[in-house]
N, C-alpha and C. Protein backbone atom coordinates (compact mmCIF):
# COMPACT_ATOMS: atom_id res chain seq x y z
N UNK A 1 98.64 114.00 113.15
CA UNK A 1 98.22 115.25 112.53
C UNK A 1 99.12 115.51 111.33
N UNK A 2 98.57 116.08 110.19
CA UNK A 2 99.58 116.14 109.28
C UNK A 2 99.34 117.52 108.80
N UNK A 3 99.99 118.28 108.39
CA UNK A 3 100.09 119.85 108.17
C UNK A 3 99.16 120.14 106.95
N UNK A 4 98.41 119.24 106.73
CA UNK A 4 97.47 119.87 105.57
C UNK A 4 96.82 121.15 105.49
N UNK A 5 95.97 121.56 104.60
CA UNK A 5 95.31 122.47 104.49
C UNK A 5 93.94 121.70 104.13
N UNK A 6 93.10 122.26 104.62
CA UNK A 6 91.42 121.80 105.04
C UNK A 6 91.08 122.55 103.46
N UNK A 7 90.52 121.47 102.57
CA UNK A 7 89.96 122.28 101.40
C UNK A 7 88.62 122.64 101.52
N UNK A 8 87.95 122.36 102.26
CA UNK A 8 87.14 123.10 102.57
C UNK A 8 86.72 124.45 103.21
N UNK A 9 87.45 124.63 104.69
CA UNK A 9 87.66 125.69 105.29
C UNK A 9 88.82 126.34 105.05
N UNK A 10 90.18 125.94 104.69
CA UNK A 10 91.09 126.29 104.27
C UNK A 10 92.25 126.76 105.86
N UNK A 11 91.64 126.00 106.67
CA UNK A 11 92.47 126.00 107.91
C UNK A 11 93.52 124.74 107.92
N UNK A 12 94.34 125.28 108.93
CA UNK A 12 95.56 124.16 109.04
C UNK A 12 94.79 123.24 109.96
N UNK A 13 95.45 121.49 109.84
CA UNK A 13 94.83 120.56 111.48
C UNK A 13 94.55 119.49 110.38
N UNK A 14 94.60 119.21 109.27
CA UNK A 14 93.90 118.20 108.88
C UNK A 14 94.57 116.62 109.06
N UNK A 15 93.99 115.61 109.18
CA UNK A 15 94.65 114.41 110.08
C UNK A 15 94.17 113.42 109.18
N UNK A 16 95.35 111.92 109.05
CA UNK A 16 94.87 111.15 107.90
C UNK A 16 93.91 109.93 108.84
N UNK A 17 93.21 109.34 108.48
CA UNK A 17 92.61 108.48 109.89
C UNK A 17 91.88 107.34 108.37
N UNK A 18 91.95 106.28 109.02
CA UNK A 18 91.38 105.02 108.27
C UNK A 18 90.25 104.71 108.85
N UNK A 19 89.69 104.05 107.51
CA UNK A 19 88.57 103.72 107.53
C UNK A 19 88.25 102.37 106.92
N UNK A 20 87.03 101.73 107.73
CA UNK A 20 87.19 100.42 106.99
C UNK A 20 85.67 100.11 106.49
N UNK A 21 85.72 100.09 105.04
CA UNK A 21 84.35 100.25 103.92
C UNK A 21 84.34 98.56 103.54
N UNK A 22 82.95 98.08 103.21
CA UNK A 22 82.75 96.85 102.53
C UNK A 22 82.66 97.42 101.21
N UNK A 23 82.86 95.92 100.14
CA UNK A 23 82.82 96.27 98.79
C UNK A 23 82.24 94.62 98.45
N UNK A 24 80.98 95.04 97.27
CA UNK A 24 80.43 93.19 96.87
C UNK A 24 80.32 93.45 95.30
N UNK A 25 80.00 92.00 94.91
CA UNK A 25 79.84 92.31 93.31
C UNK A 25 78.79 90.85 93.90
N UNK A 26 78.31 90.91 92.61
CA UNK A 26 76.58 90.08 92.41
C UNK A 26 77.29 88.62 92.42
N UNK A 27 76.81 87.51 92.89
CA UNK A 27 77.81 85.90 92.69
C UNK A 27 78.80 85.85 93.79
N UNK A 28 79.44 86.97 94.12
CA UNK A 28 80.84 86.51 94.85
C UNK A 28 80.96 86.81 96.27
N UNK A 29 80.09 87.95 96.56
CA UNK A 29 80.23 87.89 97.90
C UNK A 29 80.96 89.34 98.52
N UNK A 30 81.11 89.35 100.08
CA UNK A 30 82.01 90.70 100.17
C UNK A 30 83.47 90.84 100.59
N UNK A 31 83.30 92.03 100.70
CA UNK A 31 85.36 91.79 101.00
C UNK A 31 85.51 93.38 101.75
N UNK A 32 86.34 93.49 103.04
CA UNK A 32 86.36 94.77 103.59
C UNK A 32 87.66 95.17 103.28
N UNK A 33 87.89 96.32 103.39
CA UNK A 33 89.16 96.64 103.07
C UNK A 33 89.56 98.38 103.65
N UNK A 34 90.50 98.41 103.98
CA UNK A 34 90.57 99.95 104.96
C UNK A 34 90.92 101.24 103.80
N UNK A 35 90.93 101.92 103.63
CA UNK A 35 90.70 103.59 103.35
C UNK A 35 91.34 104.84 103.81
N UNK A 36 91.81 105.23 103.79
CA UNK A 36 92.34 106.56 104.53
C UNK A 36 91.58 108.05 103.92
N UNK A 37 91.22 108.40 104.59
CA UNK A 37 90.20 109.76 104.83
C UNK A 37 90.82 110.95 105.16
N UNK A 38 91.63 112.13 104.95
CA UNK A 38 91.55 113.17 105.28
C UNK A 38 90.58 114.13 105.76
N UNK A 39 90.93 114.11 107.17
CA UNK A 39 89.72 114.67 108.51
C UNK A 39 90.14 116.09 109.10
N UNK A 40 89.64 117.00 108.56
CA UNK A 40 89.59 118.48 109.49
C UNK A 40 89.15 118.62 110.27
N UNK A 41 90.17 118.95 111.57
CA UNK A 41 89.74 118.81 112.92
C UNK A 41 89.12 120.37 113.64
N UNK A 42 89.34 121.21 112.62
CA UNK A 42 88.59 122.36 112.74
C UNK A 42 86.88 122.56 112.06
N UNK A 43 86.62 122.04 110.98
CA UNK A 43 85.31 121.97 110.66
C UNK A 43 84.93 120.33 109.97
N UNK A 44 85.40 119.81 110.32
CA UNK A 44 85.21 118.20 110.18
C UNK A 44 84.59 117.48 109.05
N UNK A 45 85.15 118.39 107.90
CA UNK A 45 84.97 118.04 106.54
C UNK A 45 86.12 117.07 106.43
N UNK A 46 85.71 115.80 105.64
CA UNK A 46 85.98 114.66 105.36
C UNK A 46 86.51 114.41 103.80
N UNK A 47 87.46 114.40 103.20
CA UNK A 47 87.72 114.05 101.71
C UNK A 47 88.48 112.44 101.77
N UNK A 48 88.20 111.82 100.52
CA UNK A 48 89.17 110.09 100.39
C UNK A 48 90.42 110.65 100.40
N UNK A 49 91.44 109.95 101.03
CA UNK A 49 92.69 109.82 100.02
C UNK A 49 93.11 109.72 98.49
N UNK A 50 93.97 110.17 98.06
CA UNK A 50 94.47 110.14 97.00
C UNK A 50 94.54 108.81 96.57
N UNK A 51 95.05 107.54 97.33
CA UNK A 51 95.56 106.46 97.13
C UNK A 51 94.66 105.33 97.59
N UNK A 52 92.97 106.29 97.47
CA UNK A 52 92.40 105.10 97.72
C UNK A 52 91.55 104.24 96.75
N UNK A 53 91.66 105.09 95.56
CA UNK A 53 91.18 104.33 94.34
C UNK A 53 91.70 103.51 93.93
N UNK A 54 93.08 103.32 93.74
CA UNK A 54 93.81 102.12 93.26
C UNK A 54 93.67 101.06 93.99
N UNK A 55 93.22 100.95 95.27
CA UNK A 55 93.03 100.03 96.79
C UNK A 55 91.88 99.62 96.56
N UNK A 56 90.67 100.16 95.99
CA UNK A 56 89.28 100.15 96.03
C UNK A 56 89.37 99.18 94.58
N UNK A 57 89.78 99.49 93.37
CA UNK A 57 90.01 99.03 92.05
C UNK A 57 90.79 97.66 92.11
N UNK A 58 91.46 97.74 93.02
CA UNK A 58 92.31 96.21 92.83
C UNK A 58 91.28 95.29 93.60
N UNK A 59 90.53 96.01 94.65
CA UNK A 59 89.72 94.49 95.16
C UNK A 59 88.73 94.49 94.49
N UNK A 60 87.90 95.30 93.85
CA UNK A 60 86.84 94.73 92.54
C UNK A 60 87.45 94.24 91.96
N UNK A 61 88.51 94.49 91.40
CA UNK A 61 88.96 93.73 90.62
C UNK A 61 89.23 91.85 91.13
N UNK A 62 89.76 91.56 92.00
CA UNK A 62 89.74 90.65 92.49
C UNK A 62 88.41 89.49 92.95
N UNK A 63 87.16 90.59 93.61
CA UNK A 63 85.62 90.27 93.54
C UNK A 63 85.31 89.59 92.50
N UNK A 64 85.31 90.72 91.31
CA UNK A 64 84.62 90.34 89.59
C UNK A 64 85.33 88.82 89.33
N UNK A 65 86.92 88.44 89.74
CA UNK A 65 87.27 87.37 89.39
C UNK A 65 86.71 86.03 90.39
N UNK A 66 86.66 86.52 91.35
CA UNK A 66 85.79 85.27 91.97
C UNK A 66 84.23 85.26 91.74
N UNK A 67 83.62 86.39 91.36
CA UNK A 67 82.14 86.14 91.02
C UNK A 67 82.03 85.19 89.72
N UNK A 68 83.08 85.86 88.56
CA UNK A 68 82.84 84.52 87.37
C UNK A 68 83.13 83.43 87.68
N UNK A 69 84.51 82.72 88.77
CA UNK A 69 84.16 81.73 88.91
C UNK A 69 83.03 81.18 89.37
N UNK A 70 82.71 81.61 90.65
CA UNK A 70 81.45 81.22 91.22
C UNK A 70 80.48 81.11 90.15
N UNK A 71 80.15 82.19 89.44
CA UNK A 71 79.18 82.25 88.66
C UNK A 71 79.20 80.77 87.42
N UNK A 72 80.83 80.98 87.06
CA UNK A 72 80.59 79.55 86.08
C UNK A 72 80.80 78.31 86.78
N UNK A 73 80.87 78.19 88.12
CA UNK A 73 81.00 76.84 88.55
C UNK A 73 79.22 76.75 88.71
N UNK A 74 78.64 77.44 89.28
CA UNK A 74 76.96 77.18 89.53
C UNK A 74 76.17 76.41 88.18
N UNK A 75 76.88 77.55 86.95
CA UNK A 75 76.15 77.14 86.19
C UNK A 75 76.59 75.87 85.16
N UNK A 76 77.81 75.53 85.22
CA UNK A 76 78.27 73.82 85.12
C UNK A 76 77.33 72.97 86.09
N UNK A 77 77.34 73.54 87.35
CA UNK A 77 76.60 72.52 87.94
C UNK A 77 75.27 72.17 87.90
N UNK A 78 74.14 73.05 87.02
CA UNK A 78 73.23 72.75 86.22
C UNK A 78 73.26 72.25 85.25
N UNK A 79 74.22 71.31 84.71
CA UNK A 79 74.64 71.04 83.93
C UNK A 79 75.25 71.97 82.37
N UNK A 80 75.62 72.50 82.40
CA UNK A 80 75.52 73.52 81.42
C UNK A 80 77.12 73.67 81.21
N UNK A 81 77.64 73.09 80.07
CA UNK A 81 79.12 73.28 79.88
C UNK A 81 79.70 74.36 79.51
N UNK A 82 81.20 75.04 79.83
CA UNK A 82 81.31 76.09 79.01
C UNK A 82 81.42 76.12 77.31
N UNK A 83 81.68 74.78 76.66
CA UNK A 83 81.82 75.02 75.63
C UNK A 83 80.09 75.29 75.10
N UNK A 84 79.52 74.64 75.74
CA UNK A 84 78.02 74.67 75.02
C UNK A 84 77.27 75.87 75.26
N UNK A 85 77.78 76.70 76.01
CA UNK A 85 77.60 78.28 76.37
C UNK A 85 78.15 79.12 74.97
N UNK A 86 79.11 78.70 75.31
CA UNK A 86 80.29 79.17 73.86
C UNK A 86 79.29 78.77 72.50
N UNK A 87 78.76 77.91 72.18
CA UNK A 87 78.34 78.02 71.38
C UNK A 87 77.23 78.69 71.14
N UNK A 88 76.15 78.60 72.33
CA UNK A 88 74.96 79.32 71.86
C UNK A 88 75.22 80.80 71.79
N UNK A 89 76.04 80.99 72.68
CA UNK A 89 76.56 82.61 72.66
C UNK A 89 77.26 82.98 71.27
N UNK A 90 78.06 82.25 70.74
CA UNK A 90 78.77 82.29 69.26
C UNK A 90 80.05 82.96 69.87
N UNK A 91 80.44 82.45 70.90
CA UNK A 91 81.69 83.00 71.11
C UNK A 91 83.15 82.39 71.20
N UNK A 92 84.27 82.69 70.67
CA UNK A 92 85.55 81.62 70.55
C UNK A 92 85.60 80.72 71.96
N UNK A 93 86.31 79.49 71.06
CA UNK A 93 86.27 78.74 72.29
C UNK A 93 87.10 79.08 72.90
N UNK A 94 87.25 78.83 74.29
CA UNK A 94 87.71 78.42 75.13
C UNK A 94 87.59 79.97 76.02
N UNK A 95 86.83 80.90 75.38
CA UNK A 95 86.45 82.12 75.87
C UNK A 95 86.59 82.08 77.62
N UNK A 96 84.96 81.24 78.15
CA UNK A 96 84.75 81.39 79.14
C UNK A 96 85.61 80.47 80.15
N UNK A 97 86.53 79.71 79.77
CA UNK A 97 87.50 78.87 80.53
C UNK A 97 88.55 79.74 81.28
N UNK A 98 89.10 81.03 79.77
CA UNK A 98 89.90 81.58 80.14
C UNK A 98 89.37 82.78 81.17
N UNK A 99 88.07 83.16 80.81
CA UNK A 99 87.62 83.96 81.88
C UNK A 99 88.15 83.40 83.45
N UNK A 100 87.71 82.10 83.59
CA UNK A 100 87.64 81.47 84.98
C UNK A 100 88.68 81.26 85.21
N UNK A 101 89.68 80.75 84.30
CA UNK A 101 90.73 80.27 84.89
C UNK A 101 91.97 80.60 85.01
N UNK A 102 92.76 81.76 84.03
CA UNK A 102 93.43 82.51 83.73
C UNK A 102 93.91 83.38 84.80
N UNK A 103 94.94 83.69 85.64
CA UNK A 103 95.05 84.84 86.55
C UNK A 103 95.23 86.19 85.99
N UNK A 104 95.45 86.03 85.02
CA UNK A 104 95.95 87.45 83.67
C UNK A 104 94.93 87.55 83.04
N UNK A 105 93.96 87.01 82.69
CA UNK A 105 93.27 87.70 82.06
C UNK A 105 91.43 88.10 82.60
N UNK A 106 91.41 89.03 82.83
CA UNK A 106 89.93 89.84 83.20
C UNK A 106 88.95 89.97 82.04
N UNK A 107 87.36 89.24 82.03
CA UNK A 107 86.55 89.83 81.65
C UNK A 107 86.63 91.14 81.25
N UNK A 108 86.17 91.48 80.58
CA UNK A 108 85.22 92.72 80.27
C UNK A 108 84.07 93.34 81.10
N UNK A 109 84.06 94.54 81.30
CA UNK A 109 82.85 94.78 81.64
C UNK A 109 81.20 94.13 81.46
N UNK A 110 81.34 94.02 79.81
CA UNK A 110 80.41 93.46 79.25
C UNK A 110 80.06 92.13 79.32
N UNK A 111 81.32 91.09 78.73
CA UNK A 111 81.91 89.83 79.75
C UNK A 111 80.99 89.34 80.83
N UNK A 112 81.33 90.33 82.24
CA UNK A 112 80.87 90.68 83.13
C UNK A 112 79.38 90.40 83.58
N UNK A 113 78.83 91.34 82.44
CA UNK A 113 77.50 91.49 82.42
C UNK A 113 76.76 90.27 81.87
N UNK A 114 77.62 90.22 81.05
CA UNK A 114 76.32 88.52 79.91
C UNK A 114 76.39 87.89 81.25
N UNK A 115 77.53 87.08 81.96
CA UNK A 115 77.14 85.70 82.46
C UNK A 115 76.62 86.07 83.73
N UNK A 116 76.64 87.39 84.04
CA UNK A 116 75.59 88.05 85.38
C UNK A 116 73.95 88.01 85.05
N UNK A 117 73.80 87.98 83.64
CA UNK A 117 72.23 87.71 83.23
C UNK A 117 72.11 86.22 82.79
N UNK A 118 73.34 85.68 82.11
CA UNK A 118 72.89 84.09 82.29
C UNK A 118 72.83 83.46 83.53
N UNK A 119 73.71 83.80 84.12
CA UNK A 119 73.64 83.36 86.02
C UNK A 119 72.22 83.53 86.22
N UNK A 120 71.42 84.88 86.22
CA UNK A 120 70.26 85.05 86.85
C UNK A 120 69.17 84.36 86.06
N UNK A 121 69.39 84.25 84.45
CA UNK A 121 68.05 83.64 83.49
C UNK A 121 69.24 82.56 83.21
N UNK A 122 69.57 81.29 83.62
CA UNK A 122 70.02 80.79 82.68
C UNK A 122 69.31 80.09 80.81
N UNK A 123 67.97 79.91 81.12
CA UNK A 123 67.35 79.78 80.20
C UNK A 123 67.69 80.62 78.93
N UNK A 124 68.19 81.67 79.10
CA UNK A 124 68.37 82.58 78.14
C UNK A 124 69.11 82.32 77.17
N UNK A 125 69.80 81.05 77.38
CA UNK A 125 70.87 80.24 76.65
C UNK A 125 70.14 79.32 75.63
N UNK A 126 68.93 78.71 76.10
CA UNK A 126 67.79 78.18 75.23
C UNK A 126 67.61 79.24 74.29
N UNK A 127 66.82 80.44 74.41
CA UNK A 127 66.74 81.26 73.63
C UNK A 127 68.18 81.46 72.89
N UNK A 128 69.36 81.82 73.00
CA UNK A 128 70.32 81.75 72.16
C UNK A 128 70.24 80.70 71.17
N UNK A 129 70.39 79.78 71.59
CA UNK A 129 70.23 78.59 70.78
C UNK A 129 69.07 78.27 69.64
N UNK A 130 68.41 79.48 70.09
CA UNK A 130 67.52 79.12 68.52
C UNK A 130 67.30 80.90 68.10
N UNK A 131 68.71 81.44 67.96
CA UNK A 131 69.33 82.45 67.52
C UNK A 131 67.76 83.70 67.72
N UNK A 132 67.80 83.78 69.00
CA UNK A 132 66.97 84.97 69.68
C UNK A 132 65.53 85.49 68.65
N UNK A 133 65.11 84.43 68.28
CA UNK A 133 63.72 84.21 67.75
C UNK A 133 63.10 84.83 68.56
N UNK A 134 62.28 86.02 68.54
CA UNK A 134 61.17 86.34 69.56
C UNK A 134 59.82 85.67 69.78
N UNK A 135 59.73 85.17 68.76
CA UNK A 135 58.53 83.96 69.73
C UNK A 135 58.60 82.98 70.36
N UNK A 136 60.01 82.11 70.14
CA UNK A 136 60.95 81.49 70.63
C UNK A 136 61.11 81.98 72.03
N UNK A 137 61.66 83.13 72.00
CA UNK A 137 61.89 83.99 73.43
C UNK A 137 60.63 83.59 74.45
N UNK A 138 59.58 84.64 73.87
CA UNK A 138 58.46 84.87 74.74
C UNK A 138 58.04 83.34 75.30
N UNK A 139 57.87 82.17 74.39
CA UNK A 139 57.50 80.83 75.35
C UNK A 139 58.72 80.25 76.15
N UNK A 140 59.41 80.18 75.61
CA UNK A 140 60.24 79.52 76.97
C UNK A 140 59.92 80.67 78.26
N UNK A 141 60.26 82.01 77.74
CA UNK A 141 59.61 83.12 79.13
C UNK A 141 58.83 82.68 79.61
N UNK A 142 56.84 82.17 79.10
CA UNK A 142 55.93 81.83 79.45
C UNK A 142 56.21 80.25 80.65
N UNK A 143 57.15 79.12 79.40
CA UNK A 143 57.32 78.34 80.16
C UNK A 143 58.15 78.44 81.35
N UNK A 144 58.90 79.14 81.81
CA UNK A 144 60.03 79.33 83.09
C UNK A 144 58.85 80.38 84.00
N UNK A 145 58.07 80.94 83.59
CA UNK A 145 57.33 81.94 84.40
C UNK A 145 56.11 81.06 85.27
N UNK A 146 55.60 79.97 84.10
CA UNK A 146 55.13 78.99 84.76
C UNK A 146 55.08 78.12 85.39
N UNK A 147 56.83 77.64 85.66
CA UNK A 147 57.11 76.81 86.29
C UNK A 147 57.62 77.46 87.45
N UNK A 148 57.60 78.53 87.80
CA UNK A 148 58.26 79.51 89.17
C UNK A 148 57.01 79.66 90.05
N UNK A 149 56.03 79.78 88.99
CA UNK A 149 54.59 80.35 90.04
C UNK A 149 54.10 78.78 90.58
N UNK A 150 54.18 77.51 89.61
CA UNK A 150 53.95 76.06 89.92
C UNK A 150 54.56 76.01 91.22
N UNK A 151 56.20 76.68 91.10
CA UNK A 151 57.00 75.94 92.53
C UNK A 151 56.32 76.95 93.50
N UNK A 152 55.92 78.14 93.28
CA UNK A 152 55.64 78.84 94.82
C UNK A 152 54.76 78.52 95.07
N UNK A 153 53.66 78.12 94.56
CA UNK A 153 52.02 77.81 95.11
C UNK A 153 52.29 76.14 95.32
N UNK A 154 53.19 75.50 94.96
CA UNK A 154 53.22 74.15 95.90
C UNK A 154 53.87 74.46 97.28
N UNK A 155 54.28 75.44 97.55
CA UNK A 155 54.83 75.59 98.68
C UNK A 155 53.41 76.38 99.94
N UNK A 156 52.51 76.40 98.95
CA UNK A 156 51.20 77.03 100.25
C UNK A 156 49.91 75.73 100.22
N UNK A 157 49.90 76.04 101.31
CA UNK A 157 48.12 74.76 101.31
C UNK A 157 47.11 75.87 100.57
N UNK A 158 46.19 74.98 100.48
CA UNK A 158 44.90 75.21 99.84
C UNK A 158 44.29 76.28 100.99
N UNK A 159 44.17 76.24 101.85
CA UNK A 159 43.89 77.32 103.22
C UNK A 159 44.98 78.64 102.45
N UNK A 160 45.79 78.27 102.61
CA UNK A 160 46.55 79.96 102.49
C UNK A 160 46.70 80.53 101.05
N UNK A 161 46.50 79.67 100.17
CA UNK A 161 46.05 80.03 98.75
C UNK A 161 44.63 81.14 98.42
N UNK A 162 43.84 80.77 99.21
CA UNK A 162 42.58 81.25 99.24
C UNK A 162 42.29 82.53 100.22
């Protein structure tokens, strides 16, 4: 029990008690991690700790760094190099190396975001490469849209097609 004051009801009784929350980012997977909650044992209003944002912030932070790896090892393994990323993107070399490999240095938010949409379209890198031409765009779209619906309807017989 710790002598708080209940900001809600404004009674004495309030008690620190842990809690244990999951946290994921897109590529990497999850990670649990405990919490402390300030609990009024008179009207059982619930507030975070003070000290649980910095706890919550260091393991995203840690997530986001294993999602880019993950994220840039997948997409090497489609063959797809980082420098040749780097280029269609127009970005300094050795950009996305240091993303992955660096313990000091963190993406960007934004960072973040590009290779979370090249992860999901990698094609989109085709389109870079012929400097985001929109008609350019729209067929490779057409062609990747066509080759997704090709793979799901080989996966049904002629009975369940119909």
């Amino acid at each position: 029990m710790v002598n708080g004051i209940c900001s809600y009801c404004g009674k004495d009784g309030v008690s620190i008690e842990e809690k244990e929350i999951e946290l994921s980012q897109p590529y990497s997977g999850t990670s649990k991690i405990k919490i402390k909650e300030r609990v009024c044992s008179h009207c059982g209003f619930a507030e975070d700790d003070a000290g649980n944002d910095t706890v919550i912030l260091q393991e995203l932070s840690l997530l986001k760094k294993d999602s880019m790896v993950k994220m840039m090892e997948s997409l090497n393994s489609m063959g797809l190099t980082t420098a040749s990323m780097e280029r269609s993107l127009e970005l300094p070399a050795r950009t996305l190396a240091r993303w992955k490999n660096e313990e000091a240095i963190s993406p960007s938010a934004a960072g973040i975001a590009l290779m979370r949409i090249i992860r999901t379209y990698p094609w989109i890198l085709a389109v870079a490469d012929k400097q985001f031409d929109p008609e350019v765009a729209r067929t490779i779209l057409l062609q990747q849209s066509a080759s997704e619906l090709m793979e799901v309807g080989n996966g049904y017989s002629n009975d369940e097609m119909s």
